[in-house]
Protein backbone atom coordinates (compact mmCIF):
# COMPACT_ATOMS: atom_id res chain seq x y z
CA UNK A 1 75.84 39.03 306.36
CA UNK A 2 78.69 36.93 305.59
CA UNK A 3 81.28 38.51 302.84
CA UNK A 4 80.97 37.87 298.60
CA UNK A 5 83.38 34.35 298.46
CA UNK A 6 86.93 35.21 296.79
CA UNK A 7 87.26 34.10 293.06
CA UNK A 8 88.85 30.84 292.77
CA UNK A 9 91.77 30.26 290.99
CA UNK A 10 92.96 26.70 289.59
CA UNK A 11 96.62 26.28 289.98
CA UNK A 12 98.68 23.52 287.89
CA UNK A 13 102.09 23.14 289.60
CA UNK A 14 104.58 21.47 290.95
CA UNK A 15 105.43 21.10 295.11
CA UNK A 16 108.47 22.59 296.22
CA UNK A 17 109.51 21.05 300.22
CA UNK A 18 110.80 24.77 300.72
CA UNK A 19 107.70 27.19 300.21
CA UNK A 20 109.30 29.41 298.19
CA UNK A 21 108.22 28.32 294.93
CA UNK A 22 105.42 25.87 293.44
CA UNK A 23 102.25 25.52 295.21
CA UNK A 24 102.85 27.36 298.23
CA UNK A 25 103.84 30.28 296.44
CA UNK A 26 101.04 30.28 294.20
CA UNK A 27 98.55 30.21 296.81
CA UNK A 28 100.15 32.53 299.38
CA UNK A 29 99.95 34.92 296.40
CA UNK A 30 96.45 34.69 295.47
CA UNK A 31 95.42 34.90 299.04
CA UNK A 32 97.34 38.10 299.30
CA UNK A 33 95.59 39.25 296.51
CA UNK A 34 92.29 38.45 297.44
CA UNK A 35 91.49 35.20 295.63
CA UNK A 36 90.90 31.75 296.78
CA UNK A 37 93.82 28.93 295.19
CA UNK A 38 92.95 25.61 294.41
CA UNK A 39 96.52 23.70 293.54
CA UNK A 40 96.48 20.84 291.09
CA UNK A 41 99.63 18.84 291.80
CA UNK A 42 101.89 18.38 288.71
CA UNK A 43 105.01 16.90 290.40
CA UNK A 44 106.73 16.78 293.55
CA UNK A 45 110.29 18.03 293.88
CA UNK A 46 113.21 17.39 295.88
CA UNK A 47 115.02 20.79 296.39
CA UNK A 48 116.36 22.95 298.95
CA UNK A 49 117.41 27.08 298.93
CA UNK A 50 120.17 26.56 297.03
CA UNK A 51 118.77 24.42 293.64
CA UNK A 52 116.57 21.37 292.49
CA UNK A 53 117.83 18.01 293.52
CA UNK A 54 115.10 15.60 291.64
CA UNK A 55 111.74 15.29 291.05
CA UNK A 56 108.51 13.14 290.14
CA UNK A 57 105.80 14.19 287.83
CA UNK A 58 102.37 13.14 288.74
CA UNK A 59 100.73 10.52 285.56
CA UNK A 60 98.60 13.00 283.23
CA UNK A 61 95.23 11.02 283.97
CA UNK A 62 95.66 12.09 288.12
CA UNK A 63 96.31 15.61 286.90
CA UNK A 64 92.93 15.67 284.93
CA UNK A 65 90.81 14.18 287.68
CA UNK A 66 92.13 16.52 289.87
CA UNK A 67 91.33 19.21 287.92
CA UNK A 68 88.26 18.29 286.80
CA UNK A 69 86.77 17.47 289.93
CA UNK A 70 87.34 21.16 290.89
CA UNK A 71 85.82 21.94 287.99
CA UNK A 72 82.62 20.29 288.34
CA UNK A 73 82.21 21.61 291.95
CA UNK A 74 83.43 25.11 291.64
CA UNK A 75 83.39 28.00 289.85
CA UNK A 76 87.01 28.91 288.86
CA UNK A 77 88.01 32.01 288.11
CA UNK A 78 91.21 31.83 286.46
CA UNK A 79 93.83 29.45 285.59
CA UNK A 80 97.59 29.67 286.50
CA UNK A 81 100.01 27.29 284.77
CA UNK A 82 103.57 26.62 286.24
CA UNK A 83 105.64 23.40 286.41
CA UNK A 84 104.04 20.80 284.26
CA UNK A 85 106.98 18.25 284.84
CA UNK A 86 106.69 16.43 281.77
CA UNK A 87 105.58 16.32 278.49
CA UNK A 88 102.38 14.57 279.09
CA UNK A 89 101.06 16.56 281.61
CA UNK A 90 101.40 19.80 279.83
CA UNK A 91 99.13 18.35 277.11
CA UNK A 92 96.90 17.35 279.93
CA UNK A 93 96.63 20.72 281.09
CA UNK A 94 96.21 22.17 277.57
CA UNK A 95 92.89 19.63 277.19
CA UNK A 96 91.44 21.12 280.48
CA UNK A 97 92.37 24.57 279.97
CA UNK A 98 90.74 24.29 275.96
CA UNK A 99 87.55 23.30 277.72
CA UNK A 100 86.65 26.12 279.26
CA UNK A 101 87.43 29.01 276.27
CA UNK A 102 86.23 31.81 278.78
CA UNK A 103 88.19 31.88 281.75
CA UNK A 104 91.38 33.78 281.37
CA UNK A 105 94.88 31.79 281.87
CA UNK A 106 98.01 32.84 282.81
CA UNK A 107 100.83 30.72 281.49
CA UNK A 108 103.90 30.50 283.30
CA UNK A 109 106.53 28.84 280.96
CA UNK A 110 108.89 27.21 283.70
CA UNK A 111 111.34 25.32 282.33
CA UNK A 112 113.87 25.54 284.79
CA UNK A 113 114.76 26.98 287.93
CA UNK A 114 116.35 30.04 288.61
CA UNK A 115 119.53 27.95 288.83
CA UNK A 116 119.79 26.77 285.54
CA UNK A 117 118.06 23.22 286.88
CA UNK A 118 115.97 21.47 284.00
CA UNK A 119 112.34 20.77 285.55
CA UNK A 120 111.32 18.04 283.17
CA UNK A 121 113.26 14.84 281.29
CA UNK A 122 112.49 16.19 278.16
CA UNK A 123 111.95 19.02 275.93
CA UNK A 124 109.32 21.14 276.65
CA UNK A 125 109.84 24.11 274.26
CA UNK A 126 107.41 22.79 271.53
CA UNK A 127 104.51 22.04 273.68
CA UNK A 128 104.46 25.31 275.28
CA UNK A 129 104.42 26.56 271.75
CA UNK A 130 101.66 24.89 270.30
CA UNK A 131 99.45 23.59 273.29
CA UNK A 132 99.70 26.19 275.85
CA UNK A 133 100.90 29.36 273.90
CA UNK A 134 97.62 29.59 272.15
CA UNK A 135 95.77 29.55 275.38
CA UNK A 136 97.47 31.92 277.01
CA UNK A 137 95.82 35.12 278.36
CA UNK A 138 98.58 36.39 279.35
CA UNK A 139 102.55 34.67 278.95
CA UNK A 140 104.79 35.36 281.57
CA UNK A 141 108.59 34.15 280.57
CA UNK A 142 111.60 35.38 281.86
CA UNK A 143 114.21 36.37 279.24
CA UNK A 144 115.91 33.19 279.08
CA UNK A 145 112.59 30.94 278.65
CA UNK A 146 111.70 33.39 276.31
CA UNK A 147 114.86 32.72 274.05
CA UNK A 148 114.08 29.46 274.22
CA UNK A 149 110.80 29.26 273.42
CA UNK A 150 111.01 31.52 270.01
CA UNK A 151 115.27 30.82 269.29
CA UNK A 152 114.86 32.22 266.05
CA UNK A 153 114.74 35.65 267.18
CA UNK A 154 117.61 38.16 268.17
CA UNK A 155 115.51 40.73 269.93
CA UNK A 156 113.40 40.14 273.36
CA UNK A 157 111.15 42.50 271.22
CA UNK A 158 111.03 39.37 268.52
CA UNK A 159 110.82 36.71 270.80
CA UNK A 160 107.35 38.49 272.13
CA UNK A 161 106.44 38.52 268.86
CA UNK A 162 106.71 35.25 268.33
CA UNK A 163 105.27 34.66 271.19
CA UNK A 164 102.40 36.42 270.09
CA UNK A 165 101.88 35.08 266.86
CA UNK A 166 101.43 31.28 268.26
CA UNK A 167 98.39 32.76 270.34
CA UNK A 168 99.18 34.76 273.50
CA UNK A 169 97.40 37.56 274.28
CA UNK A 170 99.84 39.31 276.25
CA UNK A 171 103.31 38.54 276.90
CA UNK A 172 104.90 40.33 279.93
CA UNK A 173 108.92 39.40 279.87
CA UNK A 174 110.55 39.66 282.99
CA UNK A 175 114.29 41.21 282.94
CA UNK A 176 115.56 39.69 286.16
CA UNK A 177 118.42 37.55 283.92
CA UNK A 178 119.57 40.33 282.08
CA UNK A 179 122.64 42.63 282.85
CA UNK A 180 120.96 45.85 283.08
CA UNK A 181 121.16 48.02 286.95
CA UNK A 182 117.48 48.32 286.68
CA UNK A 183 115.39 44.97 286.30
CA UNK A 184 113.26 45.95 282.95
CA UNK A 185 110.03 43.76 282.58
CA UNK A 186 108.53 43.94 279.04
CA UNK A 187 104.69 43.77 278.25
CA UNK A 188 103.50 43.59 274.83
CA UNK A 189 99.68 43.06 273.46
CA UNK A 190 97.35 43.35 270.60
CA UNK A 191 101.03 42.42 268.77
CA UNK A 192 102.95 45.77 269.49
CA UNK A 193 104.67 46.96 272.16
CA UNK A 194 102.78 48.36 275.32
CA UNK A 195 104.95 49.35 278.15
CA UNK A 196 107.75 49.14 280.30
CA UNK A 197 108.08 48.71 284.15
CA UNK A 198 111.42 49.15 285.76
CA UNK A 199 112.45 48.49 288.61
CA UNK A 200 115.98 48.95 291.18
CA UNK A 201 117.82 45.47 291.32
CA UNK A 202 117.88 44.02 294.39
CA UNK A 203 120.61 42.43 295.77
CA UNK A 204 120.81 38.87 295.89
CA UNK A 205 119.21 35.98 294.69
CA UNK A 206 115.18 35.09 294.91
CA UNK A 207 113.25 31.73 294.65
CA UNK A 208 109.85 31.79 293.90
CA UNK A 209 109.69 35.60 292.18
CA UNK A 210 108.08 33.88 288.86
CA UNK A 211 105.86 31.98 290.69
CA UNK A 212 104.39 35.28 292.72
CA UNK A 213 104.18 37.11 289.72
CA UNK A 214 102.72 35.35 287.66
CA UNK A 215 100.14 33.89 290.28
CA UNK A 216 99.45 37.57 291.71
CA UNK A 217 98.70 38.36 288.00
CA UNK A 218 96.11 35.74 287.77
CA UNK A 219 94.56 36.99 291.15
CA UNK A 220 93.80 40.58 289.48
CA UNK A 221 92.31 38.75 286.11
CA UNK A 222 90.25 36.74 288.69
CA UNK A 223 89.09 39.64 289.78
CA UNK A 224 87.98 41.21 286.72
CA UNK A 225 90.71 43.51 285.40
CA UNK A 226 91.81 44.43 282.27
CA UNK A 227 95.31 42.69 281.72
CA UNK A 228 97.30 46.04 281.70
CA UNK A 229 96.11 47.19 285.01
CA UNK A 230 96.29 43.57 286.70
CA UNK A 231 99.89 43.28 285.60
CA UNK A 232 100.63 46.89 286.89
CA UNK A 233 99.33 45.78 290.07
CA UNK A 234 101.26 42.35 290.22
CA UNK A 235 104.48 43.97 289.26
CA UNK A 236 104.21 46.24 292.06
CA UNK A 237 102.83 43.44 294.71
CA UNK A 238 105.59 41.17 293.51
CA UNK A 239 108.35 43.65 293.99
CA UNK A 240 107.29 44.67 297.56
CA UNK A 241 107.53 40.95 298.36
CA UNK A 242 111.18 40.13 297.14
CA UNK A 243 112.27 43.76 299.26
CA UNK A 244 111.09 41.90 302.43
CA UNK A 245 112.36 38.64 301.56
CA UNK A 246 113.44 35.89 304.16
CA UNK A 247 116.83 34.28 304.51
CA UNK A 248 115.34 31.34 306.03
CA UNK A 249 117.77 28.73 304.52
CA UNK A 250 121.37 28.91 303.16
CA UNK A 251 120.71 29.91 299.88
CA UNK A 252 118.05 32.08 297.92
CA UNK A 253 115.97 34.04 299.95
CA UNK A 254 112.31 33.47 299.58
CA UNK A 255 109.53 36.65 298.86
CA UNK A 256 107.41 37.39 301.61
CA UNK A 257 103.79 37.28 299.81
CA UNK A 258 102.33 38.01 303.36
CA UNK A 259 104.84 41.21 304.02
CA UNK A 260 101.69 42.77 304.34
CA UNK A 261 99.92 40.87 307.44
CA UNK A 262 102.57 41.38 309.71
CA UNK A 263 103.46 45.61 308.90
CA UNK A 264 102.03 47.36 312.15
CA UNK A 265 100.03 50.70 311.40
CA UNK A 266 103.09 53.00 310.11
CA UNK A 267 104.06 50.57 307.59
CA UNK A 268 107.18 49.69 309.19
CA UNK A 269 106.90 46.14 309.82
């Protein structure tokens, strides 16, 4: 008897020539976590280890047929949302994803990379806020995108608030940018405070730890858990991959979302 097919999940995201982020992060995650990707190209970028050095956004109409052909053939699970590229194709997305009011989303708002690189020509603070925000599932900014996407507040605590209050579910914030030892990731729901999950800073730097999060999150939702224990599970999965991460160029290492394939039987690798 052949095996129950993994859950499918729709990815909207840019391609990134290294692996460690974009597409090829997204679905290495959800394979690791059991689920079945199927990547909707946003834009392509030019970039290396070290930091973005251009990039293309698909036109918004390709980025609908895409997704819509997937669609109409197959039944998707969950949506992930990462590098849009422009303006226009995060209001695609936000048609698509409106459609279809009962499959969960998680919403990644990348706005740049972890350099400080912008990942569209214009701003696309506003969007996220009123397109994609109310859509969300679950919302899965770091610090800084969270600043940016509710700069009226002075507390992380206010920004998820905010965050909140356009829409979003649940809004996990992710303390990788901010100067504490531990890395502190924030979740908030049901528009109070939940829980947080810290964890030892690692050293160095990491490209592609939003990406695996936040894909690895929509993996467990795919799979039919509540949002508090798929996020537990993601944090923990994500984590694991950035302490075996490769140094495979000059710059940032990249997680290893398949640590797990190549551990022999102690667990030792």
């Amino acid at each position: 008897m052949n095996p129950p097919n993994p859950p499918i999940v729709l990815v909207f995201a840019g391609n990134d020539p290294t692996g460690g982020a974009g597409l090829q992060a997204d679905a290495e995650a959800l394979l690791s976590m059991g689920c079945h990707a199927a990547p909707v190209v946003t834009a392509v970028t030019v970039q290396d280890t070290f930091g973005l050095k251009g990039f293309a956004a698909l036109e918004p109409a390709l980025v609908i047929e895409q997704a819509r052909a997937i669609l109409e053939d197959m039944p998707v699970a969950a949506f992930k949302v990462g590098m849009v590229g422009s303006l226009a194709n995060l209001s695609a997305i936000a048609e698509v994803i409106a459609d279809y009011p009962g499959i969960p989303a998680v919403i990644d708002p990348v706005l740049t990379t972890g350099r400080g690189d912008e990942l569209s020509d214009e701003p696309l603070e506003e969007g996220f806020r009123s397109l994609l925000c109310p859509l969300a599932t679950l919302l899965t900014p770091n610090s800084r995108e969270a600043r940016r996407l509710v700069p009226e507040a002075d507390t992380l605590e206010a920004c998820a608030q905010g965050l909140m209050s356009l829409g979003s579910r649940y809004v996990l914030i992710s303390g990788t940018h901010e100067p504490t030892e531990p890395v502190v990731n924030l979740l908030y729901g049901h528009r109070q405070f939940l829980d947080r999950f810290t964890y030892k800073r690692l050293p160095g730097e990491y490209h592609g730890s939003g990406c695996t999060l936040a894909s690895s999150c929509a993996a467990v939702l795919a799979q039919g858990l509540e949002p508090v224990n798929a996020i537990i599970q993601a944090l923990e999965y994500t984590y694991k991959t950035l302490e075996r991460a490769w140094s495979l160029g000059m710059g940032q290492q990249l997680p290893d979302r398949l640590f797990w394939a190549r551990e022999d039987g102690t667990g030792t690798g």
